[in-house]
N, C-alpha and C. Protein backbone atom coordinates (compact mmCIF):
# COMPACT_ATOMS: atom_id res chain seq x y z
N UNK A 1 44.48 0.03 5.44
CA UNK A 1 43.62 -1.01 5.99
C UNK A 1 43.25 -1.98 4.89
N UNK A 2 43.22 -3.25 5.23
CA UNK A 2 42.92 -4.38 3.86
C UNK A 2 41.58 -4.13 3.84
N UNK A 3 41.15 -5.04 2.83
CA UNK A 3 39.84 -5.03 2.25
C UNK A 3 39.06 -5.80 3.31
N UNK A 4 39.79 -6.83 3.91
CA UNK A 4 39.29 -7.78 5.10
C UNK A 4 38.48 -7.27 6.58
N UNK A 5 39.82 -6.23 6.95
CA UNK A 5 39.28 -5.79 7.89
C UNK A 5 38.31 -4.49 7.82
N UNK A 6 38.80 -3.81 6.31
CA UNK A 6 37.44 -2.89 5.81
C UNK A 6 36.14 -3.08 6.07
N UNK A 7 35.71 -4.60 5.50
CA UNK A 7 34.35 -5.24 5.25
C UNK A 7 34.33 -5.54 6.38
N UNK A 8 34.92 -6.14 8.02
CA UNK A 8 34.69 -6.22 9.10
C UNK A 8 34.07 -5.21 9.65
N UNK A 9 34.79 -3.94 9.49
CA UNK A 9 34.29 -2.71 10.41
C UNK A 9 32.64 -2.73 10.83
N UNK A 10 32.00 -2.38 9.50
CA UNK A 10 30.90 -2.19 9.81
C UNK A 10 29.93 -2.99 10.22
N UNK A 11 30.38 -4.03 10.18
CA UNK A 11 29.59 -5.25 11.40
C UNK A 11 30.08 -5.33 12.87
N UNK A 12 31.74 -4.57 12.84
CA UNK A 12 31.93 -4.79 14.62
C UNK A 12 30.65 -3.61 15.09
N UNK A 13 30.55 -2.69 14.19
CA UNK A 13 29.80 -1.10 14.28
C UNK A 13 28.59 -1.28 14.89
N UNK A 14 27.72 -2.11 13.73
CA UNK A 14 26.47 -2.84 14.15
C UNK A 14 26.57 -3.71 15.28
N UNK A 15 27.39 -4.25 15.50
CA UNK A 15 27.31 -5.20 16.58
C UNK A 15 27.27 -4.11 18.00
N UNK A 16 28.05 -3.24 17.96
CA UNK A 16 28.40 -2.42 19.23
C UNK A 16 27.14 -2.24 19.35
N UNK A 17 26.22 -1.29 18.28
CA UNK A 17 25.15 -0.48 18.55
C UNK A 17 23.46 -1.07 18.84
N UNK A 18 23.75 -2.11 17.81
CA UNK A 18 22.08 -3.30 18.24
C UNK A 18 22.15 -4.48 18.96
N UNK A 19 23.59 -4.99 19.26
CA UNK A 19 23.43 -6.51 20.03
C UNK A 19 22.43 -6.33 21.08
N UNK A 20 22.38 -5.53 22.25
CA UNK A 20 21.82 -5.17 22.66
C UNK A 20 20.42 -5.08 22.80
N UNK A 21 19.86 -4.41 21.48
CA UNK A 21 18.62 -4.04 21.36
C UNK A 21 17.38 -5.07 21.44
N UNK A 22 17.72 -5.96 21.16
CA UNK A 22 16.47 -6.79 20.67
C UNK A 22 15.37 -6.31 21.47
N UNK A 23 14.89 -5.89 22.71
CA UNK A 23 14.07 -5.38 23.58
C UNK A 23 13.08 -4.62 22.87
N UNK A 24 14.31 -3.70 22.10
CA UNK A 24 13.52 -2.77 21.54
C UNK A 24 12.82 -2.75 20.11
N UNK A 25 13.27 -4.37 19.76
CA UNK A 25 12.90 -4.15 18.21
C UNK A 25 14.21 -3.74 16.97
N UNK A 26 15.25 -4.11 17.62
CA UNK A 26 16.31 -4.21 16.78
C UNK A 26 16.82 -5.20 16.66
N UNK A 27 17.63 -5.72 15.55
CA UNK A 27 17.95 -6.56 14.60
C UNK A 27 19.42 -6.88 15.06
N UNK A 28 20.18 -7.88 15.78
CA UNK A 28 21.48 -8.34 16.34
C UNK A 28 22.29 -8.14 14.78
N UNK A 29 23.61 -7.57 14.93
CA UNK A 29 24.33 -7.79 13.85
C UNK A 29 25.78 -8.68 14.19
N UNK A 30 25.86 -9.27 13.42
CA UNK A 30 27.21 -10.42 14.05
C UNK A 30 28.40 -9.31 14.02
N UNK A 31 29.45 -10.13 15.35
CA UNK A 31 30.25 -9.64 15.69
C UNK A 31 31.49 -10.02 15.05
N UNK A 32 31.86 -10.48 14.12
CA UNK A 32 32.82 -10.93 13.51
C UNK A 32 33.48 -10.51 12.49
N UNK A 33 34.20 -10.63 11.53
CA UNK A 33 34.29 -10.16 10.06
C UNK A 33 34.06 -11.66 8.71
N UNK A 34 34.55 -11.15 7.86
CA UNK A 34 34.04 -12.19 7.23
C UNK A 34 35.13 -13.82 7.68
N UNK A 35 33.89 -15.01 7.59
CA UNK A 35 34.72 -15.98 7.82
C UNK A 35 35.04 -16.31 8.96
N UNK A 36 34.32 -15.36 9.93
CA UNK A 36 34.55 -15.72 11.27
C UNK A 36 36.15 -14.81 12.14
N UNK A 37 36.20 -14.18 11.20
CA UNK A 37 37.68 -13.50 11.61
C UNK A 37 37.13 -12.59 12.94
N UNK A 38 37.85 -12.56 13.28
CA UNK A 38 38.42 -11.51 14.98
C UNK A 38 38.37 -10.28 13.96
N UNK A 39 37.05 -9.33 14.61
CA UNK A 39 36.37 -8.03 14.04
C UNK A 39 37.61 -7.06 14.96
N UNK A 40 37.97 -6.11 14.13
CA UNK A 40 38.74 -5.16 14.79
C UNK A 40 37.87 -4.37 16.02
N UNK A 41 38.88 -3.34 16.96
CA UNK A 41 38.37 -2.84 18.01
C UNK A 41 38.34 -1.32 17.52
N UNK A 42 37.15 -0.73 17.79
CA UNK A 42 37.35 1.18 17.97
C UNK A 42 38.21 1.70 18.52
N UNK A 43 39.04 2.56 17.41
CA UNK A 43 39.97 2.99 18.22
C UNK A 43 39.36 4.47 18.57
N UNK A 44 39.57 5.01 20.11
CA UNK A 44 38.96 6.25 20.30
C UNK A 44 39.97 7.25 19.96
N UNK A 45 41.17 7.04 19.72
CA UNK A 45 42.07 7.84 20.68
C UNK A 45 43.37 7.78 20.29
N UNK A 46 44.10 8.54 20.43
CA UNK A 46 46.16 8.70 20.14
C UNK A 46 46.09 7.01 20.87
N UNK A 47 45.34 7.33 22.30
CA UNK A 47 46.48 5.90 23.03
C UNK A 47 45.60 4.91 22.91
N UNK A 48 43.98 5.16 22.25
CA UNK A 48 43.19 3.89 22.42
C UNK A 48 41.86 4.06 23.36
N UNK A 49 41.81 5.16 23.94
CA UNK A 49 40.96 5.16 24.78
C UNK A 49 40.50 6.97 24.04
N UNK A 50 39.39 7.18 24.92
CA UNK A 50 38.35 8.14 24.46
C UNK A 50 39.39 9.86 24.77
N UNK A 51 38.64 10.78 24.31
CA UNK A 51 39.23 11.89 23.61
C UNK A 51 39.00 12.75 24.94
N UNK A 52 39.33 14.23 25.52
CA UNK A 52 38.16 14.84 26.05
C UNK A 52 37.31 15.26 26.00
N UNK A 53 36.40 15.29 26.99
CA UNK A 53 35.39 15.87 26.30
C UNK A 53 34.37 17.12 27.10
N UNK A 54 35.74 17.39 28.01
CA UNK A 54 35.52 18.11 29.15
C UNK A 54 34.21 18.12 29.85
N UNK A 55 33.33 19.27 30.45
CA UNK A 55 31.95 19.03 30.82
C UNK A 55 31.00 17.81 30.36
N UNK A 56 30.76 17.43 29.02
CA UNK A 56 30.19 16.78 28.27
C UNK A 56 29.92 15.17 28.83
N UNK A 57 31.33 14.72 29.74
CA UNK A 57 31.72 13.27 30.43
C UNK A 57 32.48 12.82 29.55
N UNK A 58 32.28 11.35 29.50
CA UNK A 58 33.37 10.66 29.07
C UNK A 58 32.33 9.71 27.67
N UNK A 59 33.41 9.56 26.74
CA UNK A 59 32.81 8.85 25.35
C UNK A 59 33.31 7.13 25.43
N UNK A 60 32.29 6.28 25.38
CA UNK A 60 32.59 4.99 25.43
C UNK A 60 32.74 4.62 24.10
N UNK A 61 32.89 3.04 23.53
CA UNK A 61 33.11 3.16 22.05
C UNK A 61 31.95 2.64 22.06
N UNK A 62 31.11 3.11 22.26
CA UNK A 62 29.68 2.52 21.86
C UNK A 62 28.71 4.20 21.23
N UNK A 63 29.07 5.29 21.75
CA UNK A 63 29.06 6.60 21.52
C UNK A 63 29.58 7.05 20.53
N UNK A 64 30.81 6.61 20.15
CA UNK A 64 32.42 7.35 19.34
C UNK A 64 31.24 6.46 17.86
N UNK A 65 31.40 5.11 18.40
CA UNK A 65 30.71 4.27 16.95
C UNK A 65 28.96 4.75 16.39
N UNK A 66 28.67 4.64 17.21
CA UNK A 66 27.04 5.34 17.01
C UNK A 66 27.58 6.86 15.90
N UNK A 67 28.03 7.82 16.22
CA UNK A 67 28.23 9.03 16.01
C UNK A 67 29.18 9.13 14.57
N UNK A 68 29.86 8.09 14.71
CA UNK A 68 30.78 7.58 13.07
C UNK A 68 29.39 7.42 11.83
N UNK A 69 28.54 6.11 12.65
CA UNK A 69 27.96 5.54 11.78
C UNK A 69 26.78 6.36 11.47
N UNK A 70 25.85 7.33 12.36
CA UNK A 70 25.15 8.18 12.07
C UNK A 70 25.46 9.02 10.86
N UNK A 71 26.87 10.08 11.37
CA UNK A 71 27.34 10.70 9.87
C UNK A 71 27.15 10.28 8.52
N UNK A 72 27.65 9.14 8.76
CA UNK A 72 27.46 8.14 7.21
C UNK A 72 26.35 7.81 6.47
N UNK A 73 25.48 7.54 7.64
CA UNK A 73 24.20 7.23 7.19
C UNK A 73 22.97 8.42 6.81
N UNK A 74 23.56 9.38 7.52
CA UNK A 74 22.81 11.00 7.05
C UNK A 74 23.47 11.36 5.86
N UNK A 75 24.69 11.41 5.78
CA UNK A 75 25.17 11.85 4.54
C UNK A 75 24.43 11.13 3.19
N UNK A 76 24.51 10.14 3.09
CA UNK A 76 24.12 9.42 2.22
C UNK A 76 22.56 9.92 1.94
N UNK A 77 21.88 9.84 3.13
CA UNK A 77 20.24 10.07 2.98
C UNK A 77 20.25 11.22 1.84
N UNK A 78 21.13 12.82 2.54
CA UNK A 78 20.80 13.63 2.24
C UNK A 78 21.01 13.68 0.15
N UNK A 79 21.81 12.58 -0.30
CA UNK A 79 21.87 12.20 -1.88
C UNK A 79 20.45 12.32 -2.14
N UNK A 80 19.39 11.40 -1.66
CA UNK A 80 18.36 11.04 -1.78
C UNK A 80 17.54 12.64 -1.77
N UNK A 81 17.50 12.83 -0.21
CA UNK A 81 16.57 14.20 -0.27
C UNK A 81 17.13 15.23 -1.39
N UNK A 82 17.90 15.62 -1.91
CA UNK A 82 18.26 16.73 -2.33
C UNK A 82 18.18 16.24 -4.19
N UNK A 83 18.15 14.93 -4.38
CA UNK A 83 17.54 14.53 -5.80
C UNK A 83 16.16 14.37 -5.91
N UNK A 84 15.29 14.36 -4.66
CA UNK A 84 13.91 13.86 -4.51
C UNK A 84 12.94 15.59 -5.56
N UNK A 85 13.20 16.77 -5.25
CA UNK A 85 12.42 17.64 -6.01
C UNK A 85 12.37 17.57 -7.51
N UNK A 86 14.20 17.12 -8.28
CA UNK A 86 13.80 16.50 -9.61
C UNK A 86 13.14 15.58 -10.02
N UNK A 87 13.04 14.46 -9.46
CA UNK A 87 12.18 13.76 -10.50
C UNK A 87 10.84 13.02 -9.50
N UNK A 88 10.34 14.34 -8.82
CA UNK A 88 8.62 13.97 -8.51
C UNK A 88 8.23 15.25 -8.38
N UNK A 89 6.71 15.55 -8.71
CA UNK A 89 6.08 16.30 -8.41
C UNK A 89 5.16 16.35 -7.25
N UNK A 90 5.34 14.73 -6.43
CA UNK A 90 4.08 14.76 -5.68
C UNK A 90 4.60 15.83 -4.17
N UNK A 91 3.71 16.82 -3.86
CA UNK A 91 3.86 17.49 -2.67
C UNK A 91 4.36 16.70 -1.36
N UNK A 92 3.63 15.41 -0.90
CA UNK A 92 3.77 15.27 0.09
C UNK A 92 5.16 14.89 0.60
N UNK A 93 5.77 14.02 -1.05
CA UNK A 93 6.97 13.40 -0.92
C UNK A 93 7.90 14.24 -1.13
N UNK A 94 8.10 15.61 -1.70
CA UNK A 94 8.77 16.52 -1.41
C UNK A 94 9.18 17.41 -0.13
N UNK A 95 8.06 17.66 0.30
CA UNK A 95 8.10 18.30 1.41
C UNK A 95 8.31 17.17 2.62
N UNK A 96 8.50 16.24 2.62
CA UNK A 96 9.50 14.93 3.51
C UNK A 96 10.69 15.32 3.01
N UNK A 97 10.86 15.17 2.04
CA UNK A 97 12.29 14.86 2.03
C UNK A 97 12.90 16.25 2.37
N UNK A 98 12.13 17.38 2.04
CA UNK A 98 12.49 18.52 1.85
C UNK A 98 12.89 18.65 4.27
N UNK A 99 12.06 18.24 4.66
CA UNK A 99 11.93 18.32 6.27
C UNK A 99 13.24 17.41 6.65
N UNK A 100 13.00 16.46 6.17
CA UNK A 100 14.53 15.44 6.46
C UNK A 100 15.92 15.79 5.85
N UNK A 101 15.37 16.64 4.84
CA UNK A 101 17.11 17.05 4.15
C UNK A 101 17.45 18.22 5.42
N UNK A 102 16.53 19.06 5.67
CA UNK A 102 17.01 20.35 6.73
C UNK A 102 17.36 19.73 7.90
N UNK A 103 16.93 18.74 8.44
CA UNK A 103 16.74 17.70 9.91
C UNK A 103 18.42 17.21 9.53
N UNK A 104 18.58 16.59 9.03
CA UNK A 104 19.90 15.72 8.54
C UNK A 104 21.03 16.53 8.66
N UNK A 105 21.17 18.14 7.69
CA UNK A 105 21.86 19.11 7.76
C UNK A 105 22.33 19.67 9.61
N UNK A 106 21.22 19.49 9.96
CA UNK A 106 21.28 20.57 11.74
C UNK A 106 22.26 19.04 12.42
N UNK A 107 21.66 17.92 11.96
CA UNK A 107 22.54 17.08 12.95
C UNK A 107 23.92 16.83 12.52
N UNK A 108 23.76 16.73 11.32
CA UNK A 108 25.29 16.31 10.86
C UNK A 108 26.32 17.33 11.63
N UNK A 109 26.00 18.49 11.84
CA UNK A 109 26.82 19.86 12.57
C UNK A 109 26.77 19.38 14.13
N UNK A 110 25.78 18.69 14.51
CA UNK A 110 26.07 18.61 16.21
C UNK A 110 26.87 17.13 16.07
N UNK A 111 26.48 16.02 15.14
CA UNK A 111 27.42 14.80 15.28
C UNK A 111 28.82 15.23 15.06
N UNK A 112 28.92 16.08 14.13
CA UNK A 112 30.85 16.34 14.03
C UNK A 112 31.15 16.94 14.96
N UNK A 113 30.51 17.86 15.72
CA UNK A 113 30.84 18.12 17.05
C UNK A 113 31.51 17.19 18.11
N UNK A 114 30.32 16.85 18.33
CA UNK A 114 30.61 15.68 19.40
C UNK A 114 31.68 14.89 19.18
N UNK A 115 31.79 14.19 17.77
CA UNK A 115 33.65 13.53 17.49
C UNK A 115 34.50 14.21 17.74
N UNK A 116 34.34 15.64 17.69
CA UNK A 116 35.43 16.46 17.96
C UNK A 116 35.59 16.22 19.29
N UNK A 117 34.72 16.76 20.17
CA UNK A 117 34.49 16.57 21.64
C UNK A 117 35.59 15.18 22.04
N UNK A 118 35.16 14.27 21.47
CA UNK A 118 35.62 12.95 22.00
C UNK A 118 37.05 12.73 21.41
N UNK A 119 37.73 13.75 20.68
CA UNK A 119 38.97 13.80 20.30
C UNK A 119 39.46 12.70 18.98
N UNK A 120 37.84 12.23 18.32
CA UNK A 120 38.54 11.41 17.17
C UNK A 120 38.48 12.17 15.83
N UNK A 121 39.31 12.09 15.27
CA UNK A 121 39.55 12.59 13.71
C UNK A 121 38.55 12.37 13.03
N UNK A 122 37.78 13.41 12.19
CA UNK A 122 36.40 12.99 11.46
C UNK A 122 36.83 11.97 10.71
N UNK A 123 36.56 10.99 9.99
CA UNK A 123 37.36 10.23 8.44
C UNK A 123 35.70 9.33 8.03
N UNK A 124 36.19 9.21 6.87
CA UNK A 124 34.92 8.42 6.66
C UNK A 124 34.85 6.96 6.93
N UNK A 125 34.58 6.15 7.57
CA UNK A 125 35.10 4.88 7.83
C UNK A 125 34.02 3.34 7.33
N UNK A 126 33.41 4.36 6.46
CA UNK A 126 32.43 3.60 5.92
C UNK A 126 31.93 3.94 4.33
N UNK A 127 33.22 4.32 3.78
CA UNK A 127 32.97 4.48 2.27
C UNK A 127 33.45 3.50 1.52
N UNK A 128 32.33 2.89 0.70
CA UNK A 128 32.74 1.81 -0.11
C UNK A 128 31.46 0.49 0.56
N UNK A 129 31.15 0.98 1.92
CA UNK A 129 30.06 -0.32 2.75
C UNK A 129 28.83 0.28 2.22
N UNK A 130 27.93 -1.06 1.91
CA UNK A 130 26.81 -0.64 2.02
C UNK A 130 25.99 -1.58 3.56
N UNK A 131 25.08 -0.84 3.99
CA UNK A 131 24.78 -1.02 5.25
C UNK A 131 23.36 -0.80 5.53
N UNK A 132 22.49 -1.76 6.56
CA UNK A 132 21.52 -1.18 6.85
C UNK A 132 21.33 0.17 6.81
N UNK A 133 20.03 0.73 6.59
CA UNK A 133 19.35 2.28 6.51
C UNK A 133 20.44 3.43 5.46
N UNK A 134 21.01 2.93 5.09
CA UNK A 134 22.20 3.59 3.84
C UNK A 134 21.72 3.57 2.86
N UNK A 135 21.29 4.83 2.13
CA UNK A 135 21.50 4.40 0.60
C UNK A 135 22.37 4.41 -0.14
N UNK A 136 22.38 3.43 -0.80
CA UNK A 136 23.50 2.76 -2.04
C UNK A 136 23.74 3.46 -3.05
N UNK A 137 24.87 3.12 -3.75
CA UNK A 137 25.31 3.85 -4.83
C UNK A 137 24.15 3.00 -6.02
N UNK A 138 23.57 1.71 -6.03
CA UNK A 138 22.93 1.04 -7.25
C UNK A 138 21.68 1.76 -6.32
N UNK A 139 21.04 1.99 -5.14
CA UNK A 139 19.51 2.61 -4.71
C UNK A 139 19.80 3.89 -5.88
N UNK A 140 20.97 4.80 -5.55
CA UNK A 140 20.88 6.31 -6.49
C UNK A 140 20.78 6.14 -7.92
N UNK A 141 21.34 5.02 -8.47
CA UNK A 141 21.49 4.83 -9.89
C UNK A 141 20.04 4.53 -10.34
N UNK A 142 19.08 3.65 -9.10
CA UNK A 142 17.69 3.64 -9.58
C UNK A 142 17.04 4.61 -9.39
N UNK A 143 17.04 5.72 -8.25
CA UNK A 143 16.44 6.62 -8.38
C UNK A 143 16.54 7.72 -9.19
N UNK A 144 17.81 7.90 -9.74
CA UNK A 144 18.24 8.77 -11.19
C UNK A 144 17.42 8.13 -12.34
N UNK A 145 16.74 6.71 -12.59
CA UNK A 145 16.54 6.68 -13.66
C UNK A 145 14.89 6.55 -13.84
N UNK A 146 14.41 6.60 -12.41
CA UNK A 146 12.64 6.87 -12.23
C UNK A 146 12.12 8.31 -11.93
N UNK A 147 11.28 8.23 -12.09
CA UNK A 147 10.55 9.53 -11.80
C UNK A 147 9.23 9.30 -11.48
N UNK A 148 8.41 10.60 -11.01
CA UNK A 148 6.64 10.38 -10.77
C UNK A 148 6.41 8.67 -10.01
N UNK A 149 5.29 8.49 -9.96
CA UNK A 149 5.31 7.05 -8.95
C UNK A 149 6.25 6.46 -8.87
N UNK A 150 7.04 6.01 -9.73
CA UNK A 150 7.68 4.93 -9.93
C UNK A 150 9.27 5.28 -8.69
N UNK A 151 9.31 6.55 -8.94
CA UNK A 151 10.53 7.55 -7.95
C UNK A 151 9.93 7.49 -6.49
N UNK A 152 8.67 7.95 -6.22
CA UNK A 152 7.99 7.74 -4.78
C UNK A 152 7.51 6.62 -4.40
N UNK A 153 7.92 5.44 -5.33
CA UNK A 153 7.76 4.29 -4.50
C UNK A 153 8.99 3.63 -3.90
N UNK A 154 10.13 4.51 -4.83
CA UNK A 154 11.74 3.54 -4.44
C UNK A 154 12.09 4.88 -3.38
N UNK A 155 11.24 6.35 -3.51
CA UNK A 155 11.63 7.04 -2.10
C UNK A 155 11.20 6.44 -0.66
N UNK A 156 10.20 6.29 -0.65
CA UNK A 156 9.37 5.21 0.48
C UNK A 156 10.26 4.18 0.95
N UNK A 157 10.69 3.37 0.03
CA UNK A 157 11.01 2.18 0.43
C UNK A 157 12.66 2.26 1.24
N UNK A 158 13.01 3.12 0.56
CA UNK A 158 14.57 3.53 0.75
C UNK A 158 14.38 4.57 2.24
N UNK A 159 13.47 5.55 2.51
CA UNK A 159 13.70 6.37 3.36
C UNK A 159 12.90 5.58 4.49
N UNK A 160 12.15 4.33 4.63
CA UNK A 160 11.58 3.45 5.44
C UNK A 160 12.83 2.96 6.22
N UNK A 161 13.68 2.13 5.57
CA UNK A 161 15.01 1.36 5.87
C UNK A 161 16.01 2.37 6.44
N UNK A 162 16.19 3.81 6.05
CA UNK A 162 17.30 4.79 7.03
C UNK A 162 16.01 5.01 7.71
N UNK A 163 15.26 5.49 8.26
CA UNK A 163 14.29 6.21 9.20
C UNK A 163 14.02 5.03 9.97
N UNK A 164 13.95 3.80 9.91
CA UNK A 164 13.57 2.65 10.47
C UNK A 164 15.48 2.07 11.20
N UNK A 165 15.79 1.91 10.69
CA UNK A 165 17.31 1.94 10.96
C UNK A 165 17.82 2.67 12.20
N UNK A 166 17.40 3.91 11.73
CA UNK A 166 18.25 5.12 12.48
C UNK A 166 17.58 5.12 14.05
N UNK A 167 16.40 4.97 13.78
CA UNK A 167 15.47 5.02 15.38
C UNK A 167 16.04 3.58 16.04
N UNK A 168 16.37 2.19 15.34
CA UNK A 168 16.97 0.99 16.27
C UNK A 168 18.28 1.65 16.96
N UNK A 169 19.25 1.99 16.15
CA UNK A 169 20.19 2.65 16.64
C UNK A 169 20.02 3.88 17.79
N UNK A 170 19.79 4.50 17.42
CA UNK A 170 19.32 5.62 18.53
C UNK A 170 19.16 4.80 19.74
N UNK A 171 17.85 4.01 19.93
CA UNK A 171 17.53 2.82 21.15
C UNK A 171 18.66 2.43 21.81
N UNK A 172 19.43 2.28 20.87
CA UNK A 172 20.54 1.45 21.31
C UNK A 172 21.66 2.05 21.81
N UNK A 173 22.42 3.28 21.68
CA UNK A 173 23.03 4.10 21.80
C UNK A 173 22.60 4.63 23.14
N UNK A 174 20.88 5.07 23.15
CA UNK A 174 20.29 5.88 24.47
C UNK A 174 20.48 4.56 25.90
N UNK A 175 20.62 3.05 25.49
CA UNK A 175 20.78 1.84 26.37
C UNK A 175 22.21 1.71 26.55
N UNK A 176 22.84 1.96 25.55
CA UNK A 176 24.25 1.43 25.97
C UNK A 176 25.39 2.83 25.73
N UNK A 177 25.21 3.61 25.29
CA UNK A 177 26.10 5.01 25.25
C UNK A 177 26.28 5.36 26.94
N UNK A 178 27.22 6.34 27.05
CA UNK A 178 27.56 7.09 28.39
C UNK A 178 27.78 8.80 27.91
N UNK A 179 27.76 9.09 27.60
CA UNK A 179 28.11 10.40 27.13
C UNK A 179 26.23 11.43 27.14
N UNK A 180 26.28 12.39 28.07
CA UNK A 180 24.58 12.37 28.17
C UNK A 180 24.25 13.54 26.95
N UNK A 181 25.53 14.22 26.11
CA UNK A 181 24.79 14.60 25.05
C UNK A 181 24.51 13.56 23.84
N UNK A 182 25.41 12.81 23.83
CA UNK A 182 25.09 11.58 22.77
C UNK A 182 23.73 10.99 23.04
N UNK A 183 23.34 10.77 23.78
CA UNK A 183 22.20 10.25 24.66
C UNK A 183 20.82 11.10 24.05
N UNK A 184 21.20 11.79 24.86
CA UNK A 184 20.23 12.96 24.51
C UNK A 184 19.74 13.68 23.08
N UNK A 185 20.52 13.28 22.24
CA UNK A 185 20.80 13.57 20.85
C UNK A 185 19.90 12.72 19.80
N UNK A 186 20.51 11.67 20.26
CA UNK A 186 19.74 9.98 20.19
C UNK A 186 18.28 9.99 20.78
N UNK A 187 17.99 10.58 21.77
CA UNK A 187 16.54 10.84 21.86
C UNK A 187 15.96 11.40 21.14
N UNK A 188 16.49 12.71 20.74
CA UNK A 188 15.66 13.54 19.61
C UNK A 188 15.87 12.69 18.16
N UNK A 189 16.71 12.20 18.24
CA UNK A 189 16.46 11.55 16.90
C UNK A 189 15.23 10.68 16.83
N UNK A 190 15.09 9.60 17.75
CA UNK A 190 14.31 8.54 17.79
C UNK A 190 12.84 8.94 17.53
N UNK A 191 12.60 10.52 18.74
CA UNK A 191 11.17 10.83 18.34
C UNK A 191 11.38 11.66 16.87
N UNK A 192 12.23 11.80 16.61
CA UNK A 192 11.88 12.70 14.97
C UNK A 192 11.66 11.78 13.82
N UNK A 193 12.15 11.06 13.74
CA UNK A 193 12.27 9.84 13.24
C UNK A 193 10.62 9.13 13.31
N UNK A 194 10.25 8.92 14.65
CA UNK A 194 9.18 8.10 14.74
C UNK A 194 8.25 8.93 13.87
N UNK A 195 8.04 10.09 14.02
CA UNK A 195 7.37 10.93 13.55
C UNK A 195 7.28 10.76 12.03
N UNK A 196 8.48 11.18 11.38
CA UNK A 196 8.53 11.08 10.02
C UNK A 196 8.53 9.85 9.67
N UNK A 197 8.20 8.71 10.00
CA UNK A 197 7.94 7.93 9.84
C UNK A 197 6.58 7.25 9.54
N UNK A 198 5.68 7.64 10.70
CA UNK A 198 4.45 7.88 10.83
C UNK A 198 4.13 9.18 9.40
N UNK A 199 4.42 9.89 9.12
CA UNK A 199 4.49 10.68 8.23
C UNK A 199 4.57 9.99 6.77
N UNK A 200 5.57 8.85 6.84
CA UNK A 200 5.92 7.94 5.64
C UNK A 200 4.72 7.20 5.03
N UNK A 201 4.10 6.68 6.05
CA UNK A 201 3.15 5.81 6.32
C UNK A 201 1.61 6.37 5.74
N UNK A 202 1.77 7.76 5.58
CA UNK A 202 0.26 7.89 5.27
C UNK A 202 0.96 8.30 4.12
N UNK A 203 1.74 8.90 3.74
CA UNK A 203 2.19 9.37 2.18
C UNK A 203 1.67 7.37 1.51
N UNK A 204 2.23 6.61 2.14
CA UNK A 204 2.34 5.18 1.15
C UNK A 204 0.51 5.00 1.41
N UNK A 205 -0.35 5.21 2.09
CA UNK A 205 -1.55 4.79 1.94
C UNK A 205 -2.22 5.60 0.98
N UNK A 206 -1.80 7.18 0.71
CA UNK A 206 -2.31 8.19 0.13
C UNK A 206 -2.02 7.24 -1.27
N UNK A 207 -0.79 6.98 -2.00
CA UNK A 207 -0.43 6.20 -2.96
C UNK A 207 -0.89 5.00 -3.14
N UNK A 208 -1.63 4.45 -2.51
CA UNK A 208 -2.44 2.81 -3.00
C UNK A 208 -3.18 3.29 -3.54
């Protein structure tokens, strides 16, 4: 795949999952690639179309893409949670990350599921993008080199943008997905999410 239509992907991705949303408080992502180019299509499938998925129903590419881009975006988090006990001591911000690293782990096992379900090949299709609610390879390089406040203020800010992220998506997935475990999945995310979020929120007031 060129570099062209690489850097496209993850905006056709976004586009599938928030055009949609604005209702809910999500952010439209353009449908194009760079320059205006014709954004490639999801492929579900050997012939193009969705996988089986027997009992489960049928996977639209609005499901197949949600469930790509989730993986990616948990994986990445879990960099964050699982460096967060070295360099802070503060309780509250440990034991977040410590709740979201175990939370992240249980889903990542039901999202590879479900791709399986829908018959697409796991692959990573988003290594090398950086992307809304993702943390970055330069976010890790700053959080490797802070610690104590200075580490729980770039944890905050970073786990605001995936936890804030992840709940637009979800919205959007539970509006435009067909598949009722994807759906349903996406619900529990949204309220876990809201939660630890609300959770975020008093850790950053505790810190003023």
């Amino acid at each position: 795949m060129n570099s062209t239509v690489r850097g496209a992907l993850p905006l056709v991705l976004l586009a599938v999952l928030v055009a949609g949303c604005a209702d809910s408080g999500g952010k439209p992502a353009a449908g194009s690639g760079p320059g205006g180019s014709a954004a490639p299509s999801v492929t579900l499938g050997p012939s193009g179309t969705t996988g089986p998925a027997g009992a489960a129903g049928a996977f639209n590419p609005t499901d197949v893409a949600w469930t790509q881009l989730m993986i990616a975006l948990d994986e990445t988090t879990l960099l964050l949670t699982d460096l967060t006990p070295k360099q802070t001591s503060n309780t509250g911000v440990r034991e977040l990350a410590d709740q979201v690293g175990k939370g992240h782990r249980g889903e990542l096992t039901g999202l590879r599921d479900l791709l399986r379900q829908a018959g697409v090949a796991e692959s990573n299709e988003h290594e090398g993008h950086d992307m809304p609610g993702m943390v970055t390879a330069d976010d890790l390089r700053a959080l490797n080199d802070a610690s104590g406040p200075a580490f729980d203020q770039l944890f905050v800010s970073n786990m605001r943008d995936h936890l804030e992220q992840t709940v637009r998506l979800a919205r959007a997935v539970e509006k435009s997905g067909s598949e009722p475990h994807i759906r349903e999945l996406a619900t529990q995310i949204e309220q876990t999410r809201t939660t630890q979020l609300d959770q975020l929120a008093k850790l950053e007031s505790q810190g003023r």
